[in-house]
PDB file of N, CA and C in Angstrom:
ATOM      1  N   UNK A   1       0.836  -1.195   0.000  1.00  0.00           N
ATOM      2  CA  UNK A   1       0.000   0.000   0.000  1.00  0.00           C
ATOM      3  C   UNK A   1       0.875   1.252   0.000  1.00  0.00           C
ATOM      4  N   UNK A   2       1.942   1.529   0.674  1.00  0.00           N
ATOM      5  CA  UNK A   2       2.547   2.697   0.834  1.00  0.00           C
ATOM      6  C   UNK A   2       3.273   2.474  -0.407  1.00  0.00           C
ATOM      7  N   UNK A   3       3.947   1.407  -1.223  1.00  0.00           N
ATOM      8  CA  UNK A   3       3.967   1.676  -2.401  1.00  0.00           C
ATOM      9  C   UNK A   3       3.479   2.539  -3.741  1.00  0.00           C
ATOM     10  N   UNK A   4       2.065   2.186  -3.160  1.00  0.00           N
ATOM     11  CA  UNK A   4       1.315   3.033  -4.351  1.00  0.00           C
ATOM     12  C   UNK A   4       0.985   4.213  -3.206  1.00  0.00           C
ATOM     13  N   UNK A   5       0.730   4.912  -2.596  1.00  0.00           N
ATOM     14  CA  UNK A   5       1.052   6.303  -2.125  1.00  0.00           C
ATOM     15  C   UNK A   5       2.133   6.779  -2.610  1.00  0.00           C
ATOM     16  N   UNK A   6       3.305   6.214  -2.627  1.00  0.00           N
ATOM     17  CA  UNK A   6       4.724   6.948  -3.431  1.00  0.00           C
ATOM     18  C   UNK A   6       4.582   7.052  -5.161  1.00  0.00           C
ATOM     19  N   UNK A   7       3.544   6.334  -5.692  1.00  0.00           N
ATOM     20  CA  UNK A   7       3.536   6.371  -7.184  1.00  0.00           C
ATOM     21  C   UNK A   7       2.546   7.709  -7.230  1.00  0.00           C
ATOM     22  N   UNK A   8       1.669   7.314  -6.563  1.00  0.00           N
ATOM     23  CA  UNK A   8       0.574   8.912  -6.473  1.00  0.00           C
ATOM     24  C   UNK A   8       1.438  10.189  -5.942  1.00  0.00           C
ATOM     25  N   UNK A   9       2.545  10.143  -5.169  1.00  0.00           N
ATOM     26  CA  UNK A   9       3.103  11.590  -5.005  1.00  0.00           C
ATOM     27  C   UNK A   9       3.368  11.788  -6.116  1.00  0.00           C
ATOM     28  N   UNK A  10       4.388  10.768  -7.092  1.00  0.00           N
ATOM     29  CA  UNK A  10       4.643  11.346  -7.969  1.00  0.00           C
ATOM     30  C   UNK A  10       4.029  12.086  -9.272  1.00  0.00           C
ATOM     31  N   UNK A  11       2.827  12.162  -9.536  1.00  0.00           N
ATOM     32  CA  UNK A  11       1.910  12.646 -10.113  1.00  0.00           C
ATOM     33  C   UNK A  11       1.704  14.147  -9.898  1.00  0.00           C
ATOM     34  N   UNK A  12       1.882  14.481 -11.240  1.00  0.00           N
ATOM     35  CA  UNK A  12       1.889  16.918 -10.874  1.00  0.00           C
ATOM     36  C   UNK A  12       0.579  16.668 -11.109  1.00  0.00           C
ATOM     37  N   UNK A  13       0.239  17.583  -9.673  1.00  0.00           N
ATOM     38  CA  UNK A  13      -1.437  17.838  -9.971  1.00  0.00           C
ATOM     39  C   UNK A  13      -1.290  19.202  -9.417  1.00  0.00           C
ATOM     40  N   UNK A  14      -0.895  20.027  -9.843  1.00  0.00           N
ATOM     41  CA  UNK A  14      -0.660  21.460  -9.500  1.00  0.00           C
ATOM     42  C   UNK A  14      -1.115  22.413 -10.465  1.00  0.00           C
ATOM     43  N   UNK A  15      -1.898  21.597 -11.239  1.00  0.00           N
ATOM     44  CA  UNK A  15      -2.868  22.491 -12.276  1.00  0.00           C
ATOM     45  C   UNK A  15      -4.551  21.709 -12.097  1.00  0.00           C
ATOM     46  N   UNK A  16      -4.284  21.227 -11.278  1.00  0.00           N
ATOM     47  CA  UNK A  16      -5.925  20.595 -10.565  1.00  0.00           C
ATOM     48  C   UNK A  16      -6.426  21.579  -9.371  1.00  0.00           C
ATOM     49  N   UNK A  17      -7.845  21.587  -9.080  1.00  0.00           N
ATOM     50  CA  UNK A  17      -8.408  21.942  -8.076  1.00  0.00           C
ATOM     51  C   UNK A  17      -8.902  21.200  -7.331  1.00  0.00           C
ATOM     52  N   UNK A  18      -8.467  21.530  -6.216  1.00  0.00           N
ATOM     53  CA  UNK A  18      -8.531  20.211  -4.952  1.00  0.00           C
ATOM     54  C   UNK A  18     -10.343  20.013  -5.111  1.00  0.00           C
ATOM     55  N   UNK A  19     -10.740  18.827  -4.775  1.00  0.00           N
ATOM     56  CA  UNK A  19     -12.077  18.679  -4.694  1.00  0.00           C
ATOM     57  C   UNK A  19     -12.730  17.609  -3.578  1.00  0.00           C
ATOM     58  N   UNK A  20     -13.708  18.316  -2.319  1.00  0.00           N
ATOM     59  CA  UNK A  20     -14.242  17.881  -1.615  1.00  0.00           C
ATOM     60  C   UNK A  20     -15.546  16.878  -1.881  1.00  0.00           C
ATOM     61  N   UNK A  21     -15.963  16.608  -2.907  1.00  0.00           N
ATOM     62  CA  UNK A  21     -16.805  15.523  -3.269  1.00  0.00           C
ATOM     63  C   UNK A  21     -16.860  15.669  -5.171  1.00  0.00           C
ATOM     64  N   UNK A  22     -16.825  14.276  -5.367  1.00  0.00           N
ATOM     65  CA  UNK A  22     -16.291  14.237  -6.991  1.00  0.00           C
ATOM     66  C   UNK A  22     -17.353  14.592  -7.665  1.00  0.00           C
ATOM     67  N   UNK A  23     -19.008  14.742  -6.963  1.00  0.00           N
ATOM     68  CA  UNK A  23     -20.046  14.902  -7.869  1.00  0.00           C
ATOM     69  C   UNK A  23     -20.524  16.330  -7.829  1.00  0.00           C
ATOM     70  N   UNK A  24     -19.907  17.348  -7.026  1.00  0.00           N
ATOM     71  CA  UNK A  24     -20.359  18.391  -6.705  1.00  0.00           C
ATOM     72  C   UNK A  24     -21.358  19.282  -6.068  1.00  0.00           C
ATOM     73  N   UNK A  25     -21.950  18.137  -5.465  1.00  0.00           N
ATOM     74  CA  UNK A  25     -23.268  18.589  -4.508  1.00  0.00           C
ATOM     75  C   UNK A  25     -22.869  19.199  -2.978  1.00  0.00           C
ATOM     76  N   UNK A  26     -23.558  19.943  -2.917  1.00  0.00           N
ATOM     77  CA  UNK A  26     -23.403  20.580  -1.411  1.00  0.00           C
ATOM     78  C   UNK A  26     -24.718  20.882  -0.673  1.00  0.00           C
ATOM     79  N   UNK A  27     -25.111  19.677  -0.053  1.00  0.00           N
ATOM     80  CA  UNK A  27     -25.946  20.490   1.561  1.00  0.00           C
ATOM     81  C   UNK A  27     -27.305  20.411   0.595  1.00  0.00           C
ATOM     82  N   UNK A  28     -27.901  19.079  -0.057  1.00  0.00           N
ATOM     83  CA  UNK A  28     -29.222  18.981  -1.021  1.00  0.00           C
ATOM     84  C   UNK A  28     -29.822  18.213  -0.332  1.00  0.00           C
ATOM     85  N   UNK A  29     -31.033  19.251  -0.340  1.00  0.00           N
ATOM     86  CA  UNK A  29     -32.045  19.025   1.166  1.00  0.00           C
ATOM     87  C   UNK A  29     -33.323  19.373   0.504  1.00  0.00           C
ATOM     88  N   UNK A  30     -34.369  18.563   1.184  1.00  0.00           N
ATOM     89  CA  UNK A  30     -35.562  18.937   0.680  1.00  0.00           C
ATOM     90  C   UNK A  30     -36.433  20.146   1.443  1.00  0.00           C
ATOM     91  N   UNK A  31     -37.218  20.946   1.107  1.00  0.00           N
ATOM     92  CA  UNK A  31     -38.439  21.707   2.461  1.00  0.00           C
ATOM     93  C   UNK A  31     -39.053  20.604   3.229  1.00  0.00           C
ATOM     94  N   UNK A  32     -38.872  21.204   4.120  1.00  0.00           N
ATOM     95  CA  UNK A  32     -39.667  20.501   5.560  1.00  0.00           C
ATOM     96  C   UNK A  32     -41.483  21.121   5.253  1.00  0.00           C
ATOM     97  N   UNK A  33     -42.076  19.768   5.207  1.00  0.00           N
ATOM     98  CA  UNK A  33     -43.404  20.088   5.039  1.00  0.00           C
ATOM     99  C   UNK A  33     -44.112  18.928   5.721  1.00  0.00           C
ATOM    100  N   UNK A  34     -45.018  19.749   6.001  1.00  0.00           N
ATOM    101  CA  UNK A  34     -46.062  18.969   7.404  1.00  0.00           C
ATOM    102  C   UNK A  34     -47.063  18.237   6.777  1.00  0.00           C
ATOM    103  N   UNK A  35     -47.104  17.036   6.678  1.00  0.00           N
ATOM    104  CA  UNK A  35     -48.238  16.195   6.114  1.00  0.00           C
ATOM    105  C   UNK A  35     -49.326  15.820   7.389  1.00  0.00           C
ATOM    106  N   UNK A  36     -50.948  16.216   7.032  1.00  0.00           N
ATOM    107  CA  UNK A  36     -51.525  15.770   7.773  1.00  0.00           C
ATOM    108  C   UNK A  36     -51.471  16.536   9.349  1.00  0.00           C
ATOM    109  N   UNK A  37     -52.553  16.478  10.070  1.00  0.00           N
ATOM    110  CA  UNK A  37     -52.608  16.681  11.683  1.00  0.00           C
ATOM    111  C   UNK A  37     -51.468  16.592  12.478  1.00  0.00           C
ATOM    112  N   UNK A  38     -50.559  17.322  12.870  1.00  0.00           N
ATOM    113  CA  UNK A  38     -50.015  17.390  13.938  1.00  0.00           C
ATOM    114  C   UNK A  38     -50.704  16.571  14.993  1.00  0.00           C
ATOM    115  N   UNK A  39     -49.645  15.810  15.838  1.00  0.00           N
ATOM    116  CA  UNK A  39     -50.328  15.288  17.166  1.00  0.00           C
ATOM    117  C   UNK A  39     -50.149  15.956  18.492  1.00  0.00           C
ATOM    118  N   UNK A  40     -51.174  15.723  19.182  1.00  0.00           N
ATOM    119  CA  UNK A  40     -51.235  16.669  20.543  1.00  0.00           C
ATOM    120  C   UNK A  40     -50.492  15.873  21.642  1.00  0.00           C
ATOM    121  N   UNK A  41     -50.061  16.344  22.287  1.00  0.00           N
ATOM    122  CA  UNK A  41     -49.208  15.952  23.383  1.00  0.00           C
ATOM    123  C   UNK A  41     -49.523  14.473  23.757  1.00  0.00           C
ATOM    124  N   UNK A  42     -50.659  14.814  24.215  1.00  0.00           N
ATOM    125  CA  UNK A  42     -51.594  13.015  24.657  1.00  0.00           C
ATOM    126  C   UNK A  42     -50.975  12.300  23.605  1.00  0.00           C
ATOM    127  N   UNK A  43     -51.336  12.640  22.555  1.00  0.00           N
ATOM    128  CA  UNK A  43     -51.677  11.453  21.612  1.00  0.00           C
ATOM    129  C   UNK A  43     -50.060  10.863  21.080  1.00  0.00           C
ATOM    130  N   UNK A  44     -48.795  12.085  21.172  1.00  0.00           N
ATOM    131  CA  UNK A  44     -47.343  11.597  21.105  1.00  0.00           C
ATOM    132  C   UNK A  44     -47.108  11.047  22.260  1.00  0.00           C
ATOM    133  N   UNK A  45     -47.728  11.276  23.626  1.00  0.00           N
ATOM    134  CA  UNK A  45     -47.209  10.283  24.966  1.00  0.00           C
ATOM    135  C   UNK A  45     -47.918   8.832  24.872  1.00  0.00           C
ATOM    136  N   UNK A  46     -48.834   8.858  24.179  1.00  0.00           N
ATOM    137  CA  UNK A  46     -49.960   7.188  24.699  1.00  0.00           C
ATOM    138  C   UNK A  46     -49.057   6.191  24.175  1.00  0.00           C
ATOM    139  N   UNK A  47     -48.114   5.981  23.423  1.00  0.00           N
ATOM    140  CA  UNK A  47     -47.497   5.266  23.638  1.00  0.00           C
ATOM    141  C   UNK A  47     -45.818   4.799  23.923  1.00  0.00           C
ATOM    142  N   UNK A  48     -45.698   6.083  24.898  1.00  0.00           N
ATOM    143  CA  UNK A  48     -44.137   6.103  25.632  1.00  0.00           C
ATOM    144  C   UNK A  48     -44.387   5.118  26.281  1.00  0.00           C
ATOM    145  N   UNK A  49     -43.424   4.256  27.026  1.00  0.00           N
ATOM    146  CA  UNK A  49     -43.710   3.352  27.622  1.00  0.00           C
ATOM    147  C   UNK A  49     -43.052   3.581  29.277  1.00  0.00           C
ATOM    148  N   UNK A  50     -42.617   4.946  29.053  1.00  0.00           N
ATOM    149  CA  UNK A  50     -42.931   5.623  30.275  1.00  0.00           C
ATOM    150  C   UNK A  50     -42.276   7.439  30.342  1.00  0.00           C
ATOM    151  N   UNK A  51     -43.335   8.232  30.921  1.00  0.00           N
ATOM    152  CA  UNK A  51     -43.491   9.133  31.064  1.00  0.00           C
ATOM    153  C   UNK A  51     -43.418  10.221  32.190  1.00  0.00           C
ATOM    154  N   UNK A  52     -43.073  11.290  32.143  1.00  0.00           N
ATOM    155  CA  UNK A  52     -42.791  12.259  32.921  1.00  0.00           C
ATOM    156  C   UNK A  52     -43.157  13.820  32.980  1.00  0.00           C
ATOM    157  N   UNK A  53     -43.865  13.955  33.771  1.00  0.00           N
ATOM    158  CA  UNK A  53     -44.440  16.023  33.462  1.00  0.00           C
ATOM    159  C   UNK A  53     -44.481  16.049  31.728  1.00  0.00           C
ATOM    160  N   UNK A  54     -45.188  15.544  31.377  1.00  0.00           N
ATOM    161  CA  UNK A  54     -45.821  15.624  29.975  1.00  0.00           C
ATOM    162  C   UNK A  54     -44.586  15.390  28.819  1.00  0.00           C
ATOM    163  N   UNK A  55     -42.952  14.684  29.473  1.00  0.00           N
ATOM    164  CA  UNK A  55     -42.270  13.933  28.609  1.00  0.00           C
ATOM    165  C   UNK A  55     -42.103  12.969  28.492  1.00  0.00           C
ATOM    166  N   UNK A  56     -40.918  12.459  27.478  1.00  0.00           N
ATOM    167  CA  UNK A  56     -40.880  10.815  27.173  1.00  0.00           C
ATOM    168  C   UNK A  56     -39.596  10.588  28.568  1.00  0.00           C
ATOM    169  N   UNK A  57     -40.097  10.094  29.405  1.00  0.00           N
ATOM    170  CA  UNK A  57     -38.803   9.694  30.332  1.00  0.00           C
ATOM    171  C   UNK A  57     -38.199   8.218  29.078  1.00  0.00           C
ATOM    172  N   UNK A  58     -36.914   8.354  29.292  1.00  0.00           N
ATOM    173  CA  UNK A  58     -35.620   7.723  28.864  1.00  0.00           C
ATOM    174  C   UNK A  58     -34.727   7.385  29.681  1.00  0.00           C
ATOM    175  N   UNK A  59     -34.228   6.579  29.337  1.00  0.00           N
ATOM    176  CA  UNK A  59     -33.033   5.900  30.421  1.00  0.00           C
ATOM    177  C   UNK A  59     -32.017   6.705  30.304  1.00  0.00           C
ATOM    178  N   UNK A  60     -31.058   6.863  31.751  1.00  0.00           N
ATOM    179  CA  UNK A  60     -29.703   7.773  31.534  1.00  0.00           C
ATOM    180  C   UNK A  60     -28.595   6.658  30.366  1.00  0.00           C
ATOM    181  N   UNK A  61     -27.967   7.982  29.615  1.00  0.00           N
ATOM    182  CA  UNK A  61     -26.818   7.412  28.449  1.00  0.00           C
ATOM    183  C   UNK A  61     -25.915   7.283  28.808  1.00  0.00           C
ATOM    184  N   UNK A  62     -26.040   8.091  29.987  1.00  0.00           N
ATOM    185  CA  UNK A  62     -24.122   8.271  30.475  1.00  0.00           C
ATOM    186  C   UNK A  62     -23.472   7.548  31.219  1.00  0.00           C
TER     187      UNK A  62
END
């Protein structure tokens, strides 16, 4: 492997522009759009499988 790293130094690329992705896309994102009823608090807690002052209690990560 470090073989061919020494064949690639040798290569002039000093008339190239460095390039961070070969296809040229940057940061292609769609709009955020709301399909349908929003849910009300109740109806995102009924099935936490356990809960706290109107959040989702979760186990500690740390």
């Amino acid at each position: 492997i470090l073989d061919y790293f020494s064949i690639i130094d040798e290569v002039d690329a000093s008339n190239v522009e460095p390039a961070f992705h070969i296809l040229g896309l940057s940061n292609v994102m769609r709009e955020d759009e709301i399909n349908g009823d929003p849910l009300t608090q109740d109806e995102a807690l009924s099935n936490a499988p356990q809960k706290e002052e109107g959040y989702i209690k979760a186990p500690r990560m740390v």
